[in-house]
Protein backbone atom coordinates (compact mmCIF):
# COMPACT_ATOMS: atom_id res chain seq x y z
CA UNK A 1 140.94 104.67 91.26
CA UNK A 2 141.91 102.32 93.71
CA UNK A 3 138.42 100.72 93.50
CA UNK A 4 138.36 100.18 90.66
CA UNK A 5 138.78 96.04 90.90
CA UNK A 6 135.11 95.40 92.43
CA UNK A 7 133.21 98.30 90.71
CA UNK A 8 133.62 96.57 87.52
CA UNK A 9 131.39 94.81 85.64
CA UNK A 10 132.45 91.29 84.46
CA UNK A 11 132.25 91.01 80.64
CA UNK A 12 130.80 88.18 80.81
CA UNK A 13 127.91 88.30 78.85
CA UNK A 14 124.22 86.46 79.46
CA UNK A 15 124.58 82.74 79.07
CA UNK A 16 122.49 80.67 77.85
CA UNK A 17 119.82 78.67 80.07
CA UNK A 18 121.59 76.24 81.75
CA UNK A 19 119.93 72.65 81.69
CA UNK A 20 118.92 72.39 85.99
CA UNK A 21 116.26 75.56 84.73
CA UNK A 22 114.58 73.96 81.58
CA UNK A 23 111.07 72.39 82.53
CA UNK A 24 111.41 68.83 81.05
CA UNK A 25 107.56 68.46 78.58
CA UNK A 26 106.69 66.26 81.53
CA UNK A 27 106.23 69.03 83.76
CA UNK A 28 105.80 72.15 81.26
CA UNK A 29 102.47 71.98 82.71
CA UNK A 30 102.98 71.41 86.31
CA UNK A 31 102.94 74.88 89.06
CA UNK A 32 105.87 76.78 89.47
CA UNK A 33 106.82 76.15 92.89
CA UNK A 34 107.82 79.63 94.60
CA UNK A 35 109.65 80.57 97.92
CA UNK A 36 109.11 84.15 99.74
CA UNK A 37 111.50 85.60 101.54
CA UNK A 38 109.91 88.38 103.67
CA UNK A 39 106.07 88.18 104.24
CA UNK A 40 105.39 92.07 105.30
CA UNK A 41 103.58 93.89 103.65
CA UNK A 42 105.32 94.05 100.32
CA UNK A 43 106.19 90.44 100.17
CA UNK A 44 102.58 89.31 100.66
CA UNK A 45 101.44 92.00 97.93
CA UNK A 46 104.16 90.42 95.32
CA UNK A 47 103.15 86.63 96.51
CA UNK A 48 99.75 87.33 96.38
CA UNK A 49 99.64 88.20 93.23
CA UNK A 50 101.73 85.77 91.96
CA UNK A 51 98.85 83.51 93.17
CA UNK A 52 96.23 85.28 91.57
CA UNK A 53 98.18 84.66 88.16
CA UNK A 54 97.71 81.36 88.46
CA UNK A 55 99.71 77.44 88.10
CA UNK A 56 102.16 79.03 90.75
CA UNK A 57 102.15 77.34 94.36
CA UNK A 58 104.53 78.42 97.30
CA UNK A 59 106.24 75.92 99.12
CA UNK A 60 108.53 78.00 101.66
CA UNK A 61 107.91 81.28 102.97
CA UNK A 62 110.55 82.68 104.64
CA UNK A 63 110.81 85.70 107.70
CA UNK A 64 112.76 86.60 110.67
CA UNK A 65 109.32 88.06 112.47
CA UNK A 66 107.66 85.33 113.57
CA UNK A 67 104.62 86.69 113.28
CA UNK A 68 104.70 87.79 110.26
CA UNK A 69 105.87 83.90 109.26
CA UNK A 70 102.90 83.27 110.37
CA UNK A 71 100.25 85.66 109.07
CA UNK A 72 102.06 85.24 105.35
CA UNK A 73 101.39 81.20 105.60
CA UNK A 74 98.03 81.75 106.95
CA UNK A 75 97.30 84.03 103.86
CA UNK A 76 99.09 82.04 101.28
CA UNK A 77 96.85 78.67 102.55
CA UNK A 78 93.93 80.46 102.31
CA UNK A 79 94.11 81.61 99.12
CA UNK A 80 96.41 78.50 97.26
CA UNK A 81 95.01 75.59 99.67
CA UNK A 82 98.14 74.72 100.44
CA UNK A 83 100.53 75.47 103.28
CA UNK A 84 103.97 76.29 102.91
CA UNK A 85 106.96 75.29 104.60
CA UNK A 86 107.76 78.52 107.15
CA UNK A 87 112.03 79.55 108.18
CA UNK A 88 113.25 81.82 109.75
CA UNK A 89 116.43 81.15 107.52
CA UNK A 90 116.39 81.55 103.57
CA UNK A 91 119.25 80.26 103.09
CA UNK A 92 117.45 76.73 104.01
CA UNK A 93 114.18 77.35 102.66
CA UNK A 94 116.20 77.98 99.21
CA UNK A 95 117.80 73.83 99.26
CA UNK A 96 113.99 73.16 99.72
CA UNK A 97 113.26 69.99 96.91
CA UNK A 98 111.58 70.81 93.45
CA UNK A 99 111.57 75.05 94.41
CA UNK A 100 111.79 76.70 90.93
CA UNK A 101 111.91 80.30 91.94
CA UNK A 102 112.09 82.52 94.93
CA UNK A 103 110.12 86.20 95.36
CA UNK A 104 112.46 88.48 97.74
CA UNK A 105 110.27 91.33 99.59
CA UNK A 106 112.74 92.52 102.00
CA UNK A 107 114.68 95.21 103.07
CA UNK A 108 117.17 96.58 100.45
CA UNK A 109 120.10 95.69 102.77
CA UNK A 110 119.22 91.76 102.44
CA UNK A 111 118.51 92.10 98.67
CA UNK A 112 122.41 91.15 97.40
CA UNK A 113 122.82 88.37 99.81
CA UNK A 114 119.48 86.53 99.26
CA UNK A 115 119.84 87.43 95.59
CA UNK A 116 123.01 86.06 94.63
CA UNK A 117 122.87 82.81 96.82
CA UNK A 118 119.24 81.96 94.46
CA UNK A 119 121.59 82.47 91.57
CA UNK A 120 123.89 79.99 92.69
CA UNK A 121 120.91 77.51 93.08
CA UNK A 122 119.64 78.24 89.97
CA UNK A 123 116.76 80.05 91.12
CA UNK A 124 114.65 82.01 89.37
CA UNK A 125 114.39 85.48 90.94
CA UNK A 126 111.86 88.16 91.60
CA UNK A 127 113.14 91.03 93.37
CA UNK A 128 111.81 93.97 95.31
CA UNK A 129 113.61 97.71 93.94
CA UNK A 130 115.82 98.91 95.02
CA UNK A 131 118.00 96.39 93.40
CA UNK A 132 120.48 97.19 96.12
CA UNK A 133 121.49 98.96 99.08
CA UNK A 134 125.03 100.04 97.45
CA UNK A 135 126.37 100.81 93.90
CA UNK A 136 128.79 97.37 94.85
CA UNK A 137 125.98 95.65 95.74
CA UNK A 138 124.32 95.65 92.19
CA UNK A 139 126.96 95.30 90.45
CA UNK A 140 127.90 92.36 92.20
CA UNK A 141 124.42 91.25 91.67
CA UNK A 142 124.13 91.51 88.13
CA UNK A 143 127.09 89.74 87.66
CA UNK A 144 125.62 86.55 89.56
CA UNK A 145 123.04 86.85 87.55
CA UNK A 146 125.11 86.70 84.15
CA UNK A 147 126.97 83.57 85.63
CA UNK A 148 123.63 81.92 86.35
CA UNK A 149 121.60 82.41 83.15
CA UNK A 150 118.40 82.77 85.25
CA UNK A 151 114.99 84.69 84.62
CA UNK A 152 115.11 87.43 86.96
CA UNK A 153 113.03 90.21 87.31
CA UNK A 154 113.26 93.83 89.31
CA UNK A 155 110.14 95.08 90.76
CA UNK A 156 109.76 98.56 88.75
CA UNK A 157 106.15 97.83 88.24
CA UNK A 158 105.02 100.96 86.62
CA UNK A 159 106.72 99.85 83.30
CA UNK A 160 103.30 97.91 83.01
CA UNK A 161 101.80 101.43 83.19
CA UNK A 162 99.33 102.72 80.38
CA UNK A 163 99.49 105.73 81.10
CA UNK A 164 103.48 106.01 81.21
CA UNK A 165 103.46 104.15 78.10
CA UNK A 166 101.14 106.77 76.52
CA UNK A 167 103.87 109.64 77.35
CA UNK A 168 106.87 107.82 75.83
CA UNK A 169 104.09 107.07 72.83
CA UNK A 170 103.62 111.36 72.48
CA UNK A 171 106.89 112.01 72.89
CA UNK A 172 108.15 109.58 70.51
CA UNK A 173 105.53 111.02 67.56
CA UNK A 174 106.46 114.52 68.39
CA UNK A 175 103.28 115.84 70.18
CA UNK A 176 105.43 118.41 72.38
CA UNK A 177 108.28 118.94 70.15
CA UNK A 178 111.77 118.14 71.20
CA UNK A 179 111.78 118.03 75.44
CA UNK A 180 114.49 120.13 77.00
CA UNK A 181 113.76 119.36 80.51
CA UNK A 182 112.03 116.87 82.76
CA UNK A 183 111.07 117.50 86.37
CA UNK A 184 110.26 114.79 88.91
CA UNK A 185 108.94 114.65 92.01
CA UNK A 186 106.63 113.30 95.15
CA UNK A 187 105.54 114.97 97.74
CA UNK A 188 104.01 114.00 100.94
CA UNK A 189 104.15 114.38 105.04
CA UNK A 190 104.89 111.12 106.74
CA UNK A 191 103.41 112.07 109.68
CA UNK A 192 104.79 112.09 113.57
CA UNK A 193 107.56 109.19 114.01
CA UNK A 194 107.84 107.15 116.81
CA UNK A 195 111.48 107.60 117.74
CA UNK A 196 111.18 106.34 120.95
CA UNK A 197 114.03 103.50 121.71
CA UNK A 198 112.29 100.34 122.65
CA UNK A 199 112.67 96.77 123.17
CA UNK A 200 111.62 95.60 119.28
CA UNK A 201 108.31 93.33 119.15
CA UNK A 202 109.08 89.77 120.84
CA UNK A 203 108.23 88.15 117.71
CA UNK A 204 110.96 90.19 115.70
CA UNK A 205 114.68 88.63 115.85
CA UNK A 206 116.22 92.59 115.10
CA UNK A 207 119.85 91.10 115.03
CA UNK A 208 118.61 89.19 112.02
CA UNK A 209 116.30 91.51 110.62
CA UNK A 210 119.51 94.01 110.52
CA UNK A 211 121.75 91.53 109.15
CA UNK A 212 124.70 93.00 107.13
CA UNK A 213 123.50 96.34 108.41
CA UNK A 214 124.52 98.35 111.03
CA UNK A 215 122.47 97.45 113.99
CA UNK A 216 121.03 100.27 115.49
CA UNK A 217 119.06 100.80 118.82
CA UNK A 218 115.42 99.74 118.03
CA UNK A 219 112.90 102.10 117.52
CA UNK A 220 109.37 102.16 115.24
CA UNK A 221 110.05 104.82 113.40
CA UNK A 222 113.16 102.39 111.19
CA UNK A 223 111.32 99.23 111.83
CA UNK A 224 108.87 97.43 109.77
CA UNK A 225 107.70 99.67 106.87
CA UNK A 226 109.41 103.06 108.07
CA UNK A 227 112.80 101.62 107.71
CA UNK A 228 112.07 103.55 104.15
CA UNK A 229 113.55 107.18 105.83
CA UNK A 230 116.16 105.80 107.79
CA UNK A 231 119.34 106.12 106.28
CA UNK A 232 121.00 102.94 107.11
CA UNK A 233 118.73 100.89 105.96
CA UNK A 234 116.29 102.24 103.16
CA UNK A 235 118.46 105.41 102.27
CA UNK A 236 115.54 107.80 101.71
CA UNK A 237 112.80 108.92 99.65
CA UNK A 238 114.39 109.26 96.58
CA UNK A 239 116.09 105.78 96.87
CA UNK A 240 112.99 104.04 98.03
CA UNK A 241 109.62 106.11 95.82
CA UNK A 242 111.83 108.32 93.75
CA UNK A 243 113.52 105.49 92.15
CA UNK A 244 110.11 104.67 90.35
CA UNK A 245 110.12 107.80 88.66
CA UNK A 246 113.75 107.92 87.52
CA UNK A 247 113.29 104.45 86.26
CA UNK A 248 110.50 105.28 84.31
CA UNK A 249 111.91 108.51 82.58
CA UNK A 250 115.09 106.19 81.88
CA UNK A 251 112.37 103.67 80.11
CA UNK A 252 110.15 106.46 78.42
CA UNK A 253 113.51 108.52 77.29
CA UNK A 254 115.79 105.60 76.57
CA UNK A 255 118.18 107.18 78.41
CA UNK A 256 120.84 104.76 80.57
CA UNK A 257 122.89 106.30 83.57
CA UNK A 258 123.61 110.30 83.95
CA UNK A 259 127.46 111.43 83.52
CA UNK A 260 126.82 114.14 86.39
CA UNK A 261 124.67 114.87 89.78
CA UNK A 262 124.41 117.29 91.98
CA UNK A 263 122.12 116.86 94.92
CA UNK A 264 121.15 119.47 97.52
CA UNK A 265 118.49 119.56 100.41
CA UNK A 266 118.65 118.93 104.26
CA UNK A 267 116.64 117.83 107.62
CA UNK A 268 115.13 121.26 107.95
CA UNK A 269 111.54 120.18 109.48
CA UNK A 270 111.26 116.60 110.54
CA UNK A 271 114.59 117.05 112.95
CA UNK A 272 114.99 113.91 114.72
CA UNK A 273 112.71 112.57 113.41
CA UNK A 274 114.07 110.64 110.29
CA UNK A 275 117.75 110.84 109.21
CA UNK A 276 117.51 111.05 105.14
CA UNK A 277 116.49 115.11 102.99
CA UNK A 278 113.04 115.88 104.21
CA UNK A 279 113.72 118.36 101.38
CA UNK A 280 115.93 117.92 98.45
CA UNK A 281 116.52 119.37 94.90
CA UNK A 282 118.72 116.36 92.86
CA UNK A 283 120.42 117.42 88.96
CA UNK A 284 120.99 114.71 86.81
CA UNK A 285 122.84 115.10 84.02
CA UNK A 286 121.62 112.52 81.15
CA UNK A 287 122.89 111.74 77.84
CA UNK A 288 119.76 113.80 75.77
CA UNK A 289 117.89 116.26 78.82
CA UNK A 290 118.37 117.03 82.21
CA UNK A 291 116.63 115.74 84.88
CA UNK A 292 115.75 117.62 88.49
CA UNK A 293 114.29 115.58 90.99
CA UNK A 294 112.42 117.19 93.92
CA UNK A 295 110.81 115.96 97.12
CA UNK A 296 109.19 118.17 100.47
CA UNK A 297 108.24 115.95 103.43
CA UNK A 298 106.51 118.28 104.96
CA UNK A 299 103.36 120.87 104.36
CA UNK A 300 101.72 121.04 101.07
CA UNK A 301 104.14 119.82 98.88
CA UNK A 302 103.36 120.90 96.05
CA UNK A 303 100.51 124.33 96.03
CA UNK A 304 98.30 122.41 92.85
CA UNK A 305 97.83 118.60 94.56
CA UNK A 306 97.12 117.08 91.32
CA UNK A 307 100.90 117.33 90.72
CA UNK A 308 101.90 115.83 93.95
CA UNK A 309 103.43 112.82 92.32
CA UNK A 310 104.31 112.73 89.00
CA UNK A 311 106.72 113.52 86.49
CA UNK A 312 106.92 116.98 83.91
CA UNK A 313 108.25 116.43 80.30
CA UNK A 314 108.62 119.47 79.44
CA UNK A 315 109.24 120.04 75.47
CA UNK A 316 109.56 122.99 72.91
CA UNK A 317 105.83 122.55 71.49
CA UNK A 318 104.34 121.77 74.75
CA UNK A 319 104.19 119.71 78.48
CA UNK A 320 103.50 116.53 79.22
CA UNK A 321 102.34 115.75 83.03
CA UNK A 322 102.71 111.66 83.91
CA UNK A 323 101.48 109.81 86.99
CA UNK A 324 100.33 106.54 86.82
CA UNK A 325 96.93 106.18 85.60
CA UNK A 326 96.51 109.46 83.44
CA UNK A 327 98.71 111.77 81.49
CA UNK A 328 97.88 116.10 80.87
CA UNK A 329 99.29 117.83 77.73
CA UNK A 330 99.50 121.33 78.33
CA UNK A 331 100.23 123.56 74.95
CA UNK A 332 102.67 125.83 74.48
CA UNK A 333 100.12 128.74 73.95
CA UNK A 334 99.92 131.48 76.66
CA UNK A 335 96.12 129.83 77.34
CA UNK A 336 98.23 126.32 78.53
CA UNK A 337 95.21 125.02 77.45
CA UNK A 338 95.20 121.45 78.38
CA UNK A 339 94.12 118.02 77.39
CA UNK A 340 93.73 115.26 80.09
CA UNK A 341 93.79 111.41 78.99
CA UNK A 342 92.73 108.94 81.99
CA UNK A 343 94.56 105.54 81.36
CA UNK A 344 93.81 103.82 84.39
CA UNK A 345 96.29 100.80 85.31
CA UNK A 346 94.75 98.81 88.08
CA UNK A 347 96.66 95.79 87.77
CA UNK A 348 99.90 97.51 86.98
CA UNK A 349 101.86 95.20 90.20
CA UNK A 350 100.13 92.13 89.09
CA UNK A 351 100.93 92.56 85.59
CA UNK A 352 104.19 93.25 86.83
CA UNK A 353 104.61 89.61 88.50
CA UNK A 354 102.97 87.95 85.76
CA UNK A 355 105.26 89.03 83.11
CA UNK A 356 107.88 87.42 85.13
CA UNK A 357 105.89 84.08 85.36
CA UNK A 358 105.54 84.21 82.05
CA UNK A 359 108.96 84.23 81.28
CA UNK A 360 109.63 81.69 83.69
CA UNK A 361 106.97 79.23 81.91
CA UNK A 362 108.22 80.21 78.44
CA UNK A 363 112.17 79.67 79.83
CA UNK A 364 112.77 83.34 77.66
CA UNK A 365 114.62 85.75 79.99
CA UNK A 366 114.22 88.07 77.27
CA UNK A 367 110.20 88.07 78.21
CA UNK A 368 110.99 90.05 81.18
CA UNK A 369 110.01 94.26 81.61
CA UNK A 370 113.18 94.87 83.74
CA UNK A 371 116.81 92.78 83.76
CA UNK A 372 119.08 93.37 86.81
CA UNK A 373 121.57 95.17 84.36
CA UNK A 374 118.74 97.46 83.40
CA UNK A 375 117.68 98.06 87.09
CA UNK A 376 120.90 98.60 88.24
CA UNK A 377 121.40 101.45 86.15
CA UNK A 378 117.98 103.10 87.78
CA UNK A 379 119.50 101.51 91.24
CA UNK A 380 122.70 103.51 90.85
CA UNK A 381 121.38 106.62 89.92
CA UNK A 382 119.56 107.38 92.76
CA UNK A 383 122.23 106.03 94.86
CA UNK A 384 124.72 108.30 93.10
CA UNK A 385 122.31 111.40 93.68
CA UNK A 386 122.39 110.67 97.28
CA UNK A 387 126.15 110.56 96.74
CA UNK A 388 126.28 113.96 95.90
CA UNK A 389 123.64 114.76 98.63
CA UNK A 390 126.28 113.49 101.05
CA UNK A 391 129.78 114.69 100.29
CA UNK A 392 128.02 118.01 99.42
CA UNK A 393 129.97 117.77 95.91
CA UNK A 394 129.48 117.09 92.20
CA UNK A 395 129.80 113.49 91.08
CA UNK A 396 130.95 112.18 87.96
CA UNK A 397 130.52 109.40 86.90
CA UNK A 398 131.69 107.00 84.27
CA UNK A 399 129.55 104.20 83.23
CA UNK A 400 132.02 102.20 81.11
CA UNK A 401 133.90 101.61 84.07
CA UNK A 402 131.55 101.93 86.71
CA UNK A 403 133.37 104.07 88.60
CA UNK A 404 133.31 107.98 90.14
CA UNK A 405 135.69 110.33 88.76
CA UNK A 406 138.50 112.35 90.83
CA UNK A 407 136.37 111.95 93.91
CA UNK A 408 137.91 109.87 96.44
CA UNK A 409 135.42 110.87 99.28
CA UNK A 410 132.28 110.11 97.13
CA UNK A 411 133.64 107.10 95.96
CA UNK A 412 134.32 105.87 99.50
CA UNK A 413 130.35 105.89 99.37
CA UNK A 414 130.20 103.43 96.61
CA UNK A 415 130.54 99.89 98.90
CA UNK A 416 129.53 100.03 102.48
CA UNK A 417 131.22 97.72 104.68
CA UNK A 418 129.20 95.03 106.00
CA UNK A 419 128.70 94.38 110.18
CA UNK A 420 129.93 91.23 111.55
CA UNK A 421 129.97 87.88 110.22
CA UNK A 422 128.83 88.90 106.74
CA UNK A 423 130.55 89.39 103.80
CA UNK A 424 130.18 92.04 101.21
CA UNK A 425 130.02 90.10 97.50
């Protein structure tokens, strides 16, 4: 394949911690001093519970909306006593004196750029999922992150999940017998976008907000938040809520990547209105049991609303229904007479961020729920779905080299050039 040279993996293994991230016993016990980068809504939920966990302090926050610069400081004084340092550059904020680790809550487009320059500073790293925006992307990313040696961690925070850990706990002892298939999906109506080309806000800098990105005409409906159904910039529902389900089947099946997809679906009722499947049907092939993925923007969703969002393991001696506070076993008996265990998680994000302070505190990268390598693989496979979705074709794929087989046009899919001044890593 002729691209083949930067979809490889370096075989470099994990090094060891390098000296610059050990906490001398003089300040084992001081706060971890944290940077954001991106104080919407997702970077504030991340930061602020970072805070909540406690001996962490934020020195820099970090965001190319000035308002939101300011809102995030306002909220991170208020509940540290403290006020960080606000940018509207990262790349300064990260040279900032004494910063130990940085907390990235932007767009997925940013993620490999503000990623791998923390690795070079020796930065410990919590990232928002997606890991990336392309298949490139992460691997490019996980490879910094073997160079560095640093404690990174992905944000797939329903691996903290009770009730997820219940299911892979039933399954494991048998309860439903051997499963044959598993069927995954989330359904809901986004509601009327505002596609209306605009001016952006005057306190968002859109050229920078963009970045590597293709910069397209503003409008609300791919700005702050929505960007999620644009395909330019969050690449759908499957790459941007989906993901959390694959991941977690991955996790609860201890499966890695699928060797085939084939993705179907369209734009059949939200017509200019967003640009990714409003409806789509995605068939992953894993190692042990297929997986169909399945998402309608639009009407009901599904007819029972209880199984809106969720995930169906469904086995030989009986079905097991996930979401993320309670599981349902169904038996196989013509009755489907059914058992319903509520495992509520309310803490699942903050657990999430805490495991990763932990880590950082005990200098053991090994303390983390989710690597980069391991989130990559969860990264890719929804990116490869959409693949499919795209060309219209079955993809193959091969995961010791990281590459798509016999499919030049899907594999042209695999890096997206980046606009401008920026470079793709």
């Amino acid at each position: 394949m002729k691209r083949r040279n930067f979809i490889k993996l370096t075989g470099t293994g994990s090094m060891a911690l390098a000296t610059s991230f050990y906490i001398s016993s003089g300040q084992e016990n001081r706060k971890i001093k944290a940077a954001l980068i991106g104080a919407g809504w997702y970077g504030m939920v991340i930061s602020t519970a970072a805070i909540k966990a406690g001996d962490v302090e934020f020195i820099g926050v970090c965001d190319v909306d000035s308002d939101h610069l300011k809102t995030g400081a306002d909220e991170i004084e208020k509940l540290q006593g403290s006020r960080p340092k606000t940018f509207k550059y990262y790349q300064e904020m990260l040279d900032m004196k004494d910063l130990d680790a940085v907390f990235i809550g932007t767009i997925p487009h940013w993620h490999a750029l503000q990623f791998i320059d923390a690795c070079k500073r020796g930065l410990h790293i919590y990232c928002e999922k997606p890991l990336s925006y392309d298949v490139a992307e992460g691997i490019a990313m996980v490879n910094a992150w073997k160079r560095a040696g640093n404690i990174v961690q992905i944000g797939f925070q329903r691996r903290q999940s009770m009730a997820f850990k219940k299911a892979k706990e039933l399954i494991e002892s048998g309860r439903i017998g051997e499963v044959r298939q598993i069927v995954a999906q989330i359904h809901y109506n986004p509601g009327q976008q505002d596609t209306r080309i605009q001016p952006p806000p005057p306190s968002l800098d859109w050229e920078e907000w963009c970045g590597p990105a293709p910069k397209l005409e503003y409008r609300p409906s791919i700005g702050h938040k929505a960007w999620r159904l644009e395909k330019e910039y969050g690449n759908g529902h499957l790459v941007d809520w989906g993901i959390h389900h694959i991941d977690i089947i991955r996790k609860i099946m201890g499966e890695n990547m699928p060797s085939e997809f084939y993705t179907t679906g369209g734009i059949f009722v939200l017509k200019d209105q967003i640009t990714t499947p409003d409806t789509l049907t995605a068939h992953m092939k894993f190692n042990k049991v297929p997986v169909v993925w399945q998402h309608r923007l639009w009407g009901n969703g599904d007819v029972t609303p209880e199984f809106k969002n969720g995930i169906f393991f469904y086995g030989e001696k009986g079905t097991i229904f996930a979401e993320d506070n309670k599981i349902i076993i169904f038996s196989a008996e013509k009755d489907l007479k059914r058992e319903d265990i509520s495992l509520p998680t309310p803490m699942m994000q903050d657990n999430h961020v805490r495991n990763f302070l932990d880590a950082v505190r005990a200098q053991n990268k090994n303390l983390v729920s989710c690597t980069p390598e391991d989130a990559f693989k969860s990264t890719a496979t929804v990116q490869l779905a959409m693949i499919s979705y795209y060309t219209d074709s079955v993809v193959r794929w091969d995961q010791t080299k990281n590459e798509i087989i016999n499919n030049p046009e899907a594999s042209k899919l695999l890096k997206r050039e980046y606009r401008g001044k920026y470079v793709h890593p």
